[in-house]
PDB file of N, CA and C in Angstrom:
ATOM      1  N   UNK A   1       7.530  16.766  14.218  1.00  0.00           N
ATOM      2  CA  UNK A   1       7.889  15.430  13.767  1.00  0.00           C
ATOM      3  C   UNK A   1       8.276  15.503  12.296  1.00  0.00           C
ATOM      4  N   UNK A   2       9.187  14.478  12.371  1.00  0.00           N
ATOM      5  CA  UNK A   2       9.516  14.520  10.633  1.00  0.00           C
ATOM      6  C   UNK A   2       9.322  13.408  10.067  1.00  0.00           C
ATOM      7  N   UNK A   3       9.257  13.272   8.882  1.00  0.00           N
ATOM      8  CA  UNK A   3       9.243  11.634   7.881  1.00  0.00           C
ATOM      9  C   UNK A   3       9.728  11.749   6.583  1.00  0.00           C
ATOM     10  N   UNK A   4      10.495  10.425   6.071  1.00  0.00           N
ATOM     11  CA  UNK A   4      10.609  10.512   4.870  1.00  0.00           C
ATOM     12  C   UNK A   4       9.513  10.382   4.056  1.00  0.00           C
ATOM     13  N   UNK A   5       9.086  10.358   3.027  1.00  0.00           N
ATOM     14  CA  UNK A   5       7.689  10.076   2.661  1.00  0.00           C
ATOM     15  C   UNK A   5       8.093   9.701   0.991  1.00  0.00           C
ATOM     16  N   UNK A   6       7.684   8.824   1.110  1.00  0.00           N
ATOM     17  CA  UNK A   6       7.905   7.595  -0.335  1.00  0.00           C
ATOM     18  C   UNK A   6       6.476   7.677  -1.060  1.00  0.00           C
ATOM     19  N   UNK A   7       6.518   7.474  -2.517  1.00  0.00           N
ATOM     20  CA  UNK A   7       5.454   7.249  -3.160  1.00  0.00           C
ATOM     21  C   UNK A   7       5.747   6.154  -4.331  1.00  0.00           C
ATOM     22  N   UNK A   8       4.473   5.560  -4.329  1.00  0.00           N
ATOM     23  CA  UNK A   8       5.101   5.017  -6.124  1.00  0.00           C
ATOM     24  C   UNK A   8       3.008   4.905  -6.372  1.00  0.00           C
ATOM     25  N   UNK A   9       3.405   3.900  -7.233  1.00  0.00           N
ATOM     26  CA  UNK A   9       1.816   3.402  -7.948  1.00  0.00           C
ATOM     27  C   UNK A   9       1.924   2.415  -8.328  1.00  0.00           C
ATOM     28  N   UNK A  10       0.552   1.211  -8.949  1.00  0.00           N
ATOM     29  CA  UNK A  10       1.015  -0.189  -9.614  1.00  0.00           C
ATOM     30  C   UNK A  10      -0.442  -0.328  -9.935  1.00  0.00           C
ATOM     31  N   UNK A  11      -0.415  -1.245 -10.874  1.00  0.00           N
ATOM     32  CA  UNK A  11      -1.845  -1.513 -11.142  1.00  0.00           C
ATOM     33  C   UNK A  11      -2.654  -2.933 -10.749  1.00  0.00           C
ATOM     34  N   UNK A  12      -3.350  -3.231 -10.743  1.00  0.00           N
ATOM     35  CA  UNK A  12      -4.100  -4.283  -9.975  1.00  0.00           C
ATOM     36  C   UNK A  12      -5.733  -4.899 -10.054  1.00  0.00           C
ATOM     37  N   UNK A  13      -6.119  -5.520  -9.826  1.00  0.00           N
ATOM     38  CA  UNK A  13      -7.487  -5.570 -10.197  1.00  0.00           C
ATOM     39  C   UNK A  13      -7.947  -6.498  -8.773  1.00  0.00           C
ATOM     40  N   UNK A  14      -8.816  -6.074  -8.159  1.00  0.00           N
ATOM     41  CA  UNK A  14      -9.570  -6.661  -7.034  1.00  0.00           C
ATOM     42  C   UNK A  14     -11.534  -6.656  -7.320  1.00  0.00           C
ATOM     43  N   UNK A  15     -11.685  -7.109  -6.224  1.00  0.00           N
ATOM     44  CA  UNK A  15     -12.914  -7.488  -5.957  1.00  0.00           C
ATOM     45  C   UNK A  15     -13.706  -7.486  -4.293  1.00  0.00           C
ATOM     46  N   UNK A  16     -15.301  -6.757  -4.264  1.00  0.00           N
ATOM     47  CA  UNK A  16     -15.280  -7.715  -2.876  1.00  0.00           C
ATOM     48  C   UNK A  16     -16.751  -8.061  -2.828  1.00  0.00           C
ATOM     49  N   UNK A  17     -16.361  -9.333  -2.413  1.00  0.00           N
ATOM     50  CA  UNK A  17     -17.493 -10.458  -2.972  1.00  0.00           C
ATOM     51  C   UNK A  17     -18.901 -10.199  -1.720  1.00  0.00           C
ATOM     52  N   UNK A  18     -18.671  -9.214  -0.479  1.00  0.00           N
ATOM     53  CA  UNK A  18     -19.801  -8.509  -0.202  1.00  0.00           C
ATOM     54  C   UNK A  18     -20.053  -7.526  -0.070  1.00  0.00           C
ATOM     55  N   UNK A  19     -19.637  -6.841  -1.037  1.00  0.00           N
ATOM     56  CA  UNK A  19     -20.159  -5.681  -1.252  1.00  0.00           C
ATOM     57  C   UNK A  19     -21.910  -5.256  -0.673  1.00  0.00           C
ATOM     58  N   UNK A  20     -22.110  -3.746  -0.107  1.00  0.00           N
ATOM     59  CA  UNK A  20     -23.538  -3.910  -0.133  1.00  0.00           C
ATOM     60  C   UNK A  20     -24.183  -3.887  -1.150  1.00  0.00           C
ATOM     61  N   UNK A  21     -25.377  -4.076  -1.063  1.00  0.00           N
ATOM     62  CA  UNK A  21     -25.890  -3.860  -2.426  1.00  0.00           C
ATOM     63  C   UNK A  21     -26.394  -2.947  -2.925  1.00  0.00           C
ATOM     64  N   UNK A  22     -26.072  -1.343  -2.748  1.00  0.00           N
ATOM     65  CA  UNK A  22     -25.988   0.000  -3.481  1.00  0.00           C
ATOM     66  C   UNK A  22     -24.441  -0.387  -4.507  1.00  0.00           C
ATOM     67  N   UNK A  23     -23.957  -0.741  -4.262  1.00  0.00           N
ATOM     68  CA  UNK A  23     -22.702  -1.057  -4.709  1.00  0.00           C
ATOM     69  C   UNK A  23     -22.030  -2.688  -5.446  1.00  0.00           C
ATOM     70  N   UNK A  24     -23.371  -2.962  -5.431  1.00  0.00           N
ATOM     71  CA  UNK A  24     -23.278  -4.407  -6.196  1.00  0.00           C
ATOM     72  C   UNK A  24     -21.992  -4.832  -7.173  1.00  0.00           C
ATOM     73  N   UNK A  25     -21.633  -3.436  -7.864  1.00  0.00           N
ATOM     74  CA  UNK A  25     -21.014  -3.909  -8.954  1.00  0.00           C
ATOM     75  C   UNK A  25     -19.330  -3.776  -7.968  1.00  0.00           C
ATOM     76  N   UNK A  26     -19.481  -3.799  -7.461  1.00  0.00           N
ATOM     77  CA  UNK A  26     -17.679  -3.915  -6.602  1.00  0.00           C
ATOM     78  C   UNK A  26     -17.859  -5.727  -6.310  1.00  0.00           C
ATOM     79  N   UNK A  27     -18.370  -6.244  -6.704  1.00  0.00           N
ATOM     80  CA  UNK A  27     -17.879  -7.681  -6.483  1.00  0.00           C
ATOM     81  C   UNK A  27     -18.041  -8.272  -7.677  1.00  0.00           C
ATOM     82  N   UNK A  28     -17.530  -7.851  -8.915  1.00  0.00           N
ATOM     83  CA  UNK A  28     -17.236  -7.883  -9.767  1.00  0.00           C
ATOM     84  C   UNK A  28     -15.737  -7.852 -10.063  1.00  0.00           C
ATOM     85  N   UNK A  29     -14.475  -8.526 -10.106  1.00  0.00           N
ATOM     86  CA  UNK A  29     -13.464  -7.341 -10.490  1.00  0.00           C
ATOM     87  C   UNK A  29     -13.370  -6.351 -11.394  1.00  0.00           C
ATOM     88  N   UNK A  30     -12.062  -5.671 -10.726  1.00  0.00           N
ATOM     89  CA  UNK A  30     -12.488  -4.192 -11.995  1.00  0.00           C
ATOM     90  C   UNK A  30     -10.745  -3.583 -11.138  1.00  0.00           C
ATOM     91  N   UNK A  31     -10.371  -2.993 -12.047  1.00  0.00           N
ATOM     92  CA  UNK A  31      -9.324  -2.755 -12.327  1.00  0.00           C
ATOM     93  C   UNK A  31      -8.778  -1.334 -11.529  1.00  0.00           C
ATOM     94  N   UNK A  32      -7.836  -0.663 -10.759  1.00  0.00           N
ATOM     95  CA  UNK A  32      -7.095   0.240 -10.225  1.00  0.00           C
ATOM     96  C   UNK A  32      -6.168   0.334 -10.300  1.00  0.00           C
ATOM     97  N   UNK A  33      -5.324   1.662 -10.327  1.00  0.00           N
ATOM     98  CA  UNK A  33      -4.279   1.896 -10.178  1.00  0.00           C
ATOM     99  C   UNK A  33      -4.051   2.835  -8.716  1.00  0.00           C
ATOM    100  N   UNK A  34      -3.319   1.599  -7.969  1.00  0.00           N
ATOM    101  CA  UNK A  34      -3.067   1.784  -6.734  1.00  0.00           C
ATOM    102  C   UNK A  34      -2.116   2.683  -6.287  1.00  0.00           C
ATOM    103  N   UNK A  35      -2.211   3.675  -5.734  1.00  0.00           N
ATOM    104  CA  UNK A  35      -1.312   4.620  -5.366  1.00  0.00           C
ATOM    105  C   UNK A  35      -0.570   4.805  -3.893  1.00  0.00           C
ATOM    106  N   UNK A  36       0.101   4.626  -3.433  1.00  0.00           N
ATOM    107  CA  UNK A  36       0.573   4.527  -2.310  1.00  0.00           C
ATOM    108  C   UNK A  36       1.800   5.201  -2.011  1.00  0.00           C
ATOM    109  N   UNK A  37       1.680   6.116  -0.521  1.00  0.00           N
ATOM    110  CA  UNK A  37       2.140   6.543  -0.074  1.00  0.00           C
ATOM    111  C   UNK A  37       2.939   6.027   1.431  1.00  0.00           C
ATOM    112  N   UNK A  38       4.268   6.171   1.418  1.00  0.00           N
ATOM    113  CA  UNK A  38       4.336   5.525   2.965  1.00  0.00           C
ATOM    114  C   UNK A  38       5.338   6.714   3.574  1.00  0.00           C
ATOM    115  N   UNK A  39       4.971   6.704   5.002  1.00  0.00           N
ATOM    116  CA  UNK A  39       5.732   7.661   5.898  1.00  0.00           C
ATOM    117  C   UNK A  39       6.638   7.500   6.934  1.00  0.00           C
ATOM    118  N   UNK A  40       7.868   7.244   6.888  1.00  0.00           N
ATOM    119  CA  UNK A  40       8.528   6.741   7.392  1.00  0.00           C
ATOM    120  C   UNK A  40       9.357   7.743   8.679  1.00  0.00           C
ATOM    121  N   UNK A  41       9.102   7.557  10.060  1.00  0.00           N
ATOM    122  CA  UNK A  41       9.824   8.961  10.842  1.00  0.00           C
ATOM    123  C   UNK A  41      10.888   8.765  11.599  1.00  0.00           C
ATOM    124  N   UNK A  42      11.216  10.201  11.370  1.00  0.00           N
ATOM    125  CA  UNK A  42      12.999  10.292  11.359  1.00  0.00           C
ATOM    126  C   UNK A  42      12.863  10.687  12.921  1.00  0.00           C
ATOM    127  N   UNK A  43      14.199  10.605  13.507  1.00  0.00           N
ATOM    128  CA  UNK A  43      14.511  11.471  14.408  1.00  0.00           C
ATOM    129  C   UNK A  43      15.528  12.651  14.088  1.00  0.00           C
ATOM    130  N   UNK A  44      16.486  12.344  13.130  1.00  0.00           N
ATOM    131  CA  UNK A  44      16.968  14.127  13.044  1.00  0.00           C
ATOM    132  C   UNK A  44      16.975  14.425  11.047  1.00  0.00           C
ATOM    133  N   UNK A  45      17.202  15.185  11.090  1.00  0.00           N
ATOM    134  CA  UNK A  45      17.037  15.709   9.228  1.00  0.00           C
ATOM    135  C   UNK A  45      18.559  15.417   8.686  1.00  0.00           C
ATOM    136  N   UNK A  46      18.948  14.489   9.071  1.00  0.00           N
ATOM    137  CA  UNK A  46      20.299  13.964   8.114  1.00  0.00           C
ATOM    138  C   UNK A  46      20.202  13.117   7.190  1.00  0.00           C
ATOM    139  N   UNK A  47      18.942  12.894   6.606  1.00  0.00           N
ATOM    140  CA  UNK A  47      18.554  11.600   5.987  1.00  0.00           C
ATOM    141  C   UNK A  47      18.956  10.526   6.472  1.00  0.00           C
ATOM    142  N   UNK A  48      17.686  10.208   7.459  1.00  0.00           N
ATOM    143  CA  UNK A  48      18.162   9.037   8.865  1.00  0.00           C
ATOM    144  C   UNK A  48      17.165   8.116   7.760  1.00  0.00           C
ATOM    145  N   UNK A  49      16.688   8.276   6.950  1.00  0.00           N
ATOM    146  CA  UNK A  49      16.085   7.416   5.739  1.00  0.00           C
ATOM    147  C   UNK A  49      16.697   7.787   4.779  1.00  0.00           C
ATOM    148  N   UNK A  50      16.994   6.513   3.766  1.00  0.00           N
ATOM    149  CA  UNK A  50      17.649   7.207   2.344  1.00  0.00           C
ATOM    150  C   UNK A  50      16.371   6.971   1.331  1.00  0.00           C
ATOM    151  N   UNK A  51      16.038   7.961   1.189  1.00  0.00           N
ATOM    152  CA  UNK A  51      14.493   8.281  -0.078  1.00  0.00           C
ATOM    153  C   UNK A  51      14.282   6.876  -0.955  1.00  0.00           C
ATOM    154  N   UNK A  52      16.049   6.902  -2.075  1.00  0.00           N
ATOM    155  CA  UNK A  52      16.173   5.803  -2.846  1.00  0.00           C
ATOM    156  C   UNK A  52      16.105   4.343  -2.424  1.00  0.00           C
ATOM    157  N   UNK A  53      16.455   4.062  -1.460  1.00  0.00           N
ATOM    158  CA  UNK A  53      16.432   2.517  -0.928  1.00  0.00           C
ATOM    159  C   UNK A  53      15.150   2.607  -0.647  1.00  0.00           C
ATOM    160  N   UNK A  54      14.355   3.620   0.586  1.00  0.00           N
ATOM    161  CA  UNK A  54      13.285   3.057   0.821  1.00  0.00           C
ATOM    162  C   UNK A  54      12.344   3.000  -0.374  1.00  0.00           C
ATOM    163  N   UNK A  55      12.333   3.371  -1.579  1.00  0.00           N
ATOM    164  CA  UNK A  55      11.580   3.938  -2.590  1.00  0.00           C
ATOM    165  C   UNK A  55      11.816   2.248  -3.507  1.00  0.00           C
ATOM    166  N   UNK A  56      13.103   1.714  -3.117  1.00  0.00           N
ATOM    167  CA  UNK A  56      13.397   0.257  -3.806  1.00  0.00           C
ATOM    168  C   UNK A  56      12.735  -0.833  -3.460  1.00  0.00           C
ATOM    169  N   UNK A  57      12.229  -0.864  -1.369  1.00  0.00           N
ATOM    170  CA  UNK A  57      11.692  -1.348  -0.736  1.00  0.00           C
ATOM    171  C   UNK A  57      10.589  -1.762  -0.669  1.00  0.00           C
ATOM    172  N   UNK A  58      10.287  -0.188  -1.235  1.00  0.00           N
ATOM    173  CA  UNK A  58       8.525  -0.251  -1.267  1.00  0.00           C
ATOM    174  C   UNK A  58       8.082  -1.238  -2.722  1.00  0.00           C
ATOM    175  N   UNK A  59       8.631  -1.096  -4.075  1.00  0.00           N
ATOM    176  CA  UNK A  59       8.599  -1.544  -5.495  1.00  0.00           C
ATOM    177  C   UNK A  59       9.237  -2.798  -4.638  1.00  0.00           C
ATOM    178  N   UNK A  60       9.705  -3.301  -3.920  1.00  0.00           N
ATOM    179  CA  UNK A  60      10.161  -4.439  -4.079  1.00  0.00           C
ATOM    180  C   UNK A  60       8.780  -5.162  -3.316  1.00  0.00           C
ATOM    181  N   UNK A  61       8.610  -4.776  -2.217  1.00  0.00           N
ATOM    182  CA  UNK A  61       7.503  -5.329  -1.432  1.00  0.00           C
ATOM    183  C   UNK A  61       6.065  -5.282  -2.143  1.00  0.00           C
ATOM    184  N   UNK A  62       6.021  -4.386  -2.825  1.00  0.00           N
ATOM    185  CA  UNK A  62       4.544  -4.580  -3.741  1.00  0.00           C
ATOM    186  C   UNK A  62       4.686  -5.291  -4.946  1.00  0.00           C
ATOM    187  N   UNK A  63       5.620  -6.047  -5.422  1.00  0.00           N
ATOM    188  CA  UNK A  63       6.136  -7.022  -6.434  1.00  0.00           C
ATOM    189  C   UNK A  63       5.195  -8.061  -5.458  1.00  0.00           C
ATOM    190  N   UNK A  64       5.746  -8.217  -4.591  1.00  0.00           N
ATOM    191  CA  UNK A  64       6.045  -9.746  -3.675  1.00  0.00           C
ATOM    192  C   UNK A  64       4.303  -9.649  -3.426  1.00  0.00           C
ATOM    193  N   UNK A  65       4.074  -8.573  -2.524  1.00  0.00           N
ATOM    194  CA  UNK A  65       2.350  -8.793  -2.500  1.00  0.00           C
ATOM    195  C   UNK A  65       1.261  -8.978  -3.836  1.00  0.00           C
ATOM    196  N   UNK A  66       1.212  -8.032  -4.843  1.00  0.00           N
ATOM    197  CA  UNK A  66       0.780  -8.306  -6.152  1.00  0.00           C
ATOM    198  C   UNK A  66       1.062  -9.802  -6.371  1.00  0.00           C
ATOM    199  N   UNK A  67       1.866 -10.738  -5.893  1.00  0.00           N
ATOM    200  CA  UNK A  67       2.350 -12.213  -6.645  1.00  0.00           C
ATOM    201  C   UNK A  67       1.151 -13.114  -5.192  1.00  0.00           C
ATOM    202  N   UNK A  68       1.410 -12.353  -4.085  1.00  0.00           N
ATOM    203  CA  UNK A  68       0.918 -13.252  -3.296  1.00  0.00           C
ATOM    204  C   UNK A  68      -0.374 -12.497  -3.275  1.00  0.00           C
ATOM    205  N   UNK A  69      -0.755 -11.863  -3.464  1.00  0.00           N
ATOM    206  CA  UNK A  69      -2.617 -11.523  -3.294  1.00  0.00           C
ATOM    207  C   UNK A  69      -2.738 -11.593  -4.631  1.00  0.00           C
ATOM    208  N   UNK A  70      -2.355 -12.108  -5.396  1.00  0.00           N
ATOM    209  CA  UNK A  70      -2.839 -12.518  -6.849  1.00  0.00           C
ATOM    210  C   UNK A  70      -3.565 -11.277  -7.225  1.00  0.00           C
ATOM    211  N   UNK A  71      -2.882 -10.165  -7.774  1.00  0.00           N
ATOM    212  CA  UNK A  71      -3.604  -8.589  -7.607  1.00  0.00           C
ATOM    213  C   UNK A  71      -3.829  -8.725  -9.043  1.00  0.00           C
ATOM    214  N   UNK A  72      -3.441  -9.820  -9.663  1.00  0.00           N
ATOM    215  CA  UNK A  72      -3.355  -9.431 -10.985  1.00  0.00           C
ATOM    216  C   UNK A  72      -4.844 -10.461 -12.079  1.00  0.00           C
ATOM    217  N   UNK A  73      -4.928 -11.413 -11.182  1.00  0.00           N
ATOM    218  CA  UNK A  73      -5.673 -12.318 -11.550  1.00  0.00           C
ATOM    219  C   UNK A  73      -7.351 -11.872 -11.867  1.00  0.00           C
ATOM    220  N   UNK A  74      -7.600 -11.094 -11.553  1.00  0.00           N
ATOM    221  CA  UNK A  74      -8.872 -10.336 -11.100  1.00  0.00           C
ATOM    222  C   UNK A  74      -9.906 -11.622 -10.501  1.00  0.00           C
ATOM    223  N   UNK A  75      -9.192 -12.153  -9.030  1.00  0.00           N
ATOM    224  CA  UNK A  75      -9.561 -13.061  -8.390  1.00  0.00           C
ATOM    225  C   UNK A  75      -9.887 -12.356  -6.672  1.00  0.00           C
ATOM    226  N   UNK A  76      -8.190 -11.523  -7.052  1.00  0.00           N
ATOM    227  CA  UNK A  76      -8.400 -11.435  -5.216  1.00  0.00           C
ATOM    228  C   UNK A  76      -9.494 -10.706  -4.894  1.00  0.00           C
ATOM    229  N   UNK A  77      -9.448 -10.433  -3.206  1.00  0.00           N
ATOM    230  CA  UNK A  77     -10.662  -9.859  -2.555  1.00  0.00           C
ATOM    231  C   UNK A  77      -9.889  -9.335  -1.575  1.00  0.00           C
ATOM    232  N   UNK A  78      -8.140  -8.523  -1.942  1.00  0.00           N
ATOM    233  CA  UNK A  78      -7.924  -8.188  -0.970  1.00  0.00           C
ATOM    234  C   UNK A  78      -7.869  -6.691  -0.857  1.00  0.00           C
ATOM    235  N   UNK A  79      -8.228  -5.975   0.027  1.00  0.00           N
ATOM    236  CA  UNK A  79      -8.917  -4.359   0.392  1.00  0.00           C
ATOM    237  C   UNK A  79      -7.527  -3.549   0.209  1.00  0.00           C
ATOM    238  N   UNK A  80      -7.940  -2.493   0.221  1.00  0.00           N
ATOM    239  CA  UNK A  80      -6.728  -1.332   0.624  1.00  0.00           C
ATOM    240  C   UNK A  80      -6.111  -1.188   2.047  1.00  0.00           C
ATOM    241  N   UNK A  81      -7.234  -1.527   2.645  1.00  0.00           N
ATOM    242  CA  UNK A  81      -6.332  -1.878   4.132  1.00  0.00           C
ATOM    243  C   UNK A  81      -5.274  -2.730   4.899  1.00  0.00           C
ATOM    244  N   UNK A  82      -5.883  -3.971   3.800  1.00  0.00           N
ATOM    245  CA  UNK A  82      -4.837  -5.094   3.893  1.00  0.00           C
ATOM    246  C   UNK A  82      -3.852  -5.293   3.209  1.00  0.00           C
ATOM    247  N   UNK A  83      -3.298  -4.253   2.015  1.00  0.00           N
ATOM    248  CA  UNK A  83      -2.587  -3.618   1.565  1.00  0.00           C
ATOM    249  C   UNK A  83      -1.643  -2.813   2.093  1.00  0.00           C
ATOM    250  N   UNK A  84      -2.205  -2.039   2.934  1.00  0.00           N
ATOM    251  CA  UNK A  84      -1.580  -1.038   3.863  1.00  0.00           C
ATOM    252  C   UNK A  84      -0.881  -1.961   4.961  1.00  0.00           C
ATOM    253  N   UNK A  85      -1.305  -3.268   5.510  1.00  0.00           N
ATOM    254  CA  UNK A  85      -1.161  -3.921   6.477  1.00  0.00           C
ATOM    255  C   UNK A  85       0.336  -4.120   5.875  1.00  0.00           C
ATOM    256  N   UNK A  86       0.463  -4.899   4.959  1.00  0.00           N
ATOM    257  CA  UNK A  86       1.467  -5.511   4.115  1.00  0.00           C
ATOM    258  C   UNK A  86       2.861  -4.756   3.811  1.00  0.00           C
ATOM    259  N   UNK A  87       2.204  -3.812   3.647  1.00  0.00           N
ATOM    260  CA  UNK A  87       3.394  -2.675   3.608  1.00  0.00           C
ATOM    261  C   UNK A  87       4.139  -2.544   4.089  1.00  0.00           C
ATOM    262  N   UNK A  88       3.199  -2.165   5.465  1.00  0.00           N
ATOM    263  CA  UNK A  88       3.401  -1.288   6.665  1.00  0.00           C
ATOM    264  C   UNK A  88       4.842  -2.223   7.902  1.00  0.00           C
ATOM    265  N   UNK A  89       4.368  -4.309   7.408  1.00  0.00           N
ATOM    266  CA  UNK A  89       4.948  -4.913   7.740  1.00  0.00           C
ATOM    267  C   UNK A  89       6.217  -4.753   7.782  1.00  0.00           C
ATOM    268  N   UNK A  90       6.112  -4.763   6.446  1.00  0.00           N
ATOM    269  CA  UNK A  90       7.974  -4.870   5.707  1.00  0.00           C
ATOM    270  C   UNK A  90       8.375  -3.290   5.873  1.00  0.00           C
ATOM    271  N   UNK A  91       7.630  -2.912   5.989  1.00  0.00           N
ATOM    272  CA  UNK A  91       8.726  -1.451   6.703  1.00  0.00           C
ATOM    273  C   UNK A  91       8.825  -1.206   7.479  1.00  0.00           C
ATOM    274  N   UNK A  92       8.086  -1.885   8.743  1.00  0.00           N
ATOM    275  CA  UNK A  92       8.879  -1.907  10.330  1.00  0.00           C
ATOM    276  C   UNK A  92       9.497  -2.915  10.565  1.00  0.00           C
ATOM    277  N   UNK A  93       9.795  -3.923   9.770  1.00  0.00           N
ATOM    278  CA  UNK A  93      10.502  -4.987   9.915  1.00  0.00           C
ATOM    279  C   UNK A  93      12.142  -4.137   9.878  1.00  0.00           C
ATOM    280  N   UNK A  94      11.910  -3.691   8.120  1.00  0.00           N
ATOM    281  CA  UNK A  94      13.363  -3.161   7.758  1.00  0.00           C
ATOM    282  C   UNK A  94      14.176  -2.212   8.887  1.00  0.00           C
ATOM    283  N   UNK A  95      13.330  -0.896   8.947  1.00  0.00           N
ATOM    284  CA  UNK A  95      13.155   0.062   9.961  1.00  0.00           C
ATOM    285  C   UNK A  95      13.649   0.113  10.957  1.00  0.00           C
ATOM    286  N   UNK A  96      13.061  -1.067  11.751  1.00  0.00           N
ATOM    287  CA  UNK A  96      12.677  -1.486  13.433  1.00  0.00           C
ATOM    288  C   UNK A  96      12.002  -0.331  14.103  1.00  0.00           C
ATOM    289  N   UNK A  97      10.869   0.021  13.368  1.00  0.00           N
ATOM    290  CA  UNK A  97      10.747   1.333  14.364  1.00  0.00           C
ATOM    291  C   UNK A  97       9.415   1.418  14.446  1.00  0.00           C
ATOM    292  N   UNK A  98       8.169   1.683  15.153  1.00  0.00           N
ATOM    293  CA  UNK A  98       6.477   2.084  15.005  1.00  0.00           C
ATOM    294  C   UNK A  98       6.503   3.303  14.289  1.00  0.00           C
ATOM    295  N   UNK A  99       7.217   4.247  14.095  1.00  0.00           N
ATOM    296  CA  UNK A  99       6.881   5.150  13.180  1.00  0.00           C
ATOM    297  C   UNK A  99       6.266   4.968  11.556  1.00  0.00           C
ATOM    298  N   UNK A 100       5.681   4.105  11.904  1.00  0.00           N
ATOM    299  CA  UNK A 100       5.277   4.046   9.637  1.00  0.00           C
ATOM    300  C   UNK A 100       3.818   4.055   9.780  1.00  0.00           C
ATOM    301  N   UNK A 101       3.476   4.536   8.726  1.00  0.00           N
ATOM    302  CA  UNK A 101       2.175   5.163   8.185  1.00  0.00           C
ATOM    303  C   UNK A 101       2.025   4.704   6.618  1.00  0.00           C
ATOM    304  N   UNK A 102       1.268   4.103   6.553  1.00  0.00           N
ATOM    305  CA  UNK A 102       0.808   3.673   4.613  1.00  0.00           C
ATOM    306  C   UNK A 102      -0.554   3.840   4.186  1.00  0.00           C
ATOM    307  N   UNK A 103      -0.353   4.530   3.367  1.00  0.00           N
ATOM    308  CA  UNK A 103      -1.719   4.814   2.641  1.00  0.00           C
ATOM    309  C   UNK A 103      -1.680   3.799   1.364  1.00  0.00           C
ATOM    310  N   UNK A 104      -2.869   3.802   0.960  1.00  0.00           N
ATOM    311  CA  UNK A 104      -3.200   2.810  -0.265  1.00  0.00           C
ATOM    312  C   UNK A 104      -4.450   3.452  -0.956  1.00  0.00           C
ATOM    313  N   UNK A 105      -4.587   4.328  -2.249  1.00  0.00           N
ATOM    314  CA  UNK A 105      -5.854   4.866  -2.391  1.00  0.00           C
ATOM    315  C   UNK A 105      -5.900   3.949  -3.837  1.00  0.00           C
ATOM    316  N   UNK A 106      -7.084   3.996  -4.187  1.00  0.00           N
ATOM    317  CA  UNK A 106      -7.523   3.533  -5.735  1.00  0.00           C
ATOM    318  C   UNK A 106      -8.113   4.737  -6.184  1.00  0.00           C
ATOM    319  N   UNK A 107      -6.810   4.325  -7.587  1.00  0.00           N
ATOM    320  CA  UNK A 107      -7.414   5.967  -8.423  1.00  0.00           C
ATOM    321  C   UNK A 107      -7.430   6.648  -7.722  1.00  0.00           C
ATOM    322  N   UNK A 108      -6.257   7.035  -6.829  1.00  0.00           N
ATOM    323  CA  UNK A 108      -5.993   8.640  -6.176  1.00  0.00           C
ATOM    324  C   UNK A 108      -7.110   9.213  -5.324  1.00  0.00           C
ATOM    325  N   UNK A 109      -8.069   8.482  -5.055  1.00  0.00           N
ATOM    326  CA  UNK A 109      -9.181   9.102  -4.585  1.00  0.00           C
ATOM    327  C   UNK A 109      -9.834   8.740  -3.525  1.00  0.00           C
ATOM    328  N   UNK A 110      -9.933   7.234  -3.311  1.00  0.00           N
ATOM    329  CA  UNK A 110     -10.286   6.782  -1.880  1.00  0.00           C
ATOM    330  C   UNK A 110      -9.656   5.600  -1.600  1.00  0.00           C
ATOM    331  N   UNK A 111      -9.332   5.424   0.114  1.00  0.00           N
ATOM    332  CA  UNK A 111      -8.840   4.099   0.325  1.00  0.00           C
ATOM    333  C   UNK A 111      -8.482   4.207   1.398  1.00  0.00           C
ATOM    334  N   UNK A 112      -7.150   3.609   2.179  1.00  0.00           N
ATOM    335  CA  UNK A 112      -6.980   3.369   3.544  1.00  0.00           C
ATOM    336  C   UNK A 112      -5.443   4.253   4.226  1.00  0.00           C
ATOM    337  N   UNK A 113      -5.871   4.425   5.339  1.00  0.00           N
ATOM    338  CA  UNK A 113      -4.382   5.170   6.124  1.00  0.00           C
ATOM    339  C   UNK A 113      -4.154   4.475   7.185  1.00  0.00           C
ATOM    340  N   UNK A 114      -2.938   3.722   7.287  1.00  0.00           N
ATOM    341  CA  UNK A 114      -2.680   2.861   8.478  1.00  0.00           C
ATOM    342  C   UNK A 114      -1.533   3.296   8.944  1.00  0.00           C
ATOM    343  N   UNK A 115      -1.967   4.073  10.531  1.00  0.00           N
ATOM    344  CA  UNK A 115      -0.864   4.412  11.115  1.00  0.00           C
ATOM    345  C   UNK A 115      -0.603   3.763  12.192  1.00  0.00           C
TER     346      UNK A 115
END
């Protein structure tokens, strides 16, 4: 199998208001830089994806979510998964295809894979 595979990053600040309580201080906001990866699959290696558009797609669609999950407010409570959800939307919308895969990590290190 093949995929194009897009990256960018953005910064953001979330919260989650139940956190357990080993982890109390996550419902607090506090600040990340969100890294995301998305995988987009081809059927032949002619660049059946163009890198640059989808790479415009992705910065364009995480504009639009950052405005609507208020990523910036250090209000929201929305996860990396539902992040990934968001993504994942607008690139099988564009697409038309089930092939997409989005990751969403904070600080490069942990977070969600929605395939």
């Amino acid at each position: 199998m093949q995929y194009a595979v897009i990256t960018t990053q953005f910064e953001g600040y979330h919260r989650w208001p139940s956190a357990p309580k080993e982890v109390d201080f996550l419902r607090d906001s506090h600040r990340h830089i969100f890294h995301v990866t998305v995988w987009i699959f081809q059927s032949h290696d002619d660049r059946e994806v163009e890198y640059i558009m989808a790479k415009r797609l992705l910065n364009k669609t995480i504009d639009e979510m950052v405005k609507e999950y208020d990523l910036l407010s250090g209000l929201s409570s929305k996860s990396c998964e539902m992040m990934c959800s968001y993504i994942q939307t607008a690139f099988k919308k564009k697409y038309n295809r089930s092939g997409v895969q989005v990751q969403v990590l904070e600080d490069n290190e942990n977070g969600a894979l929605l395939k």
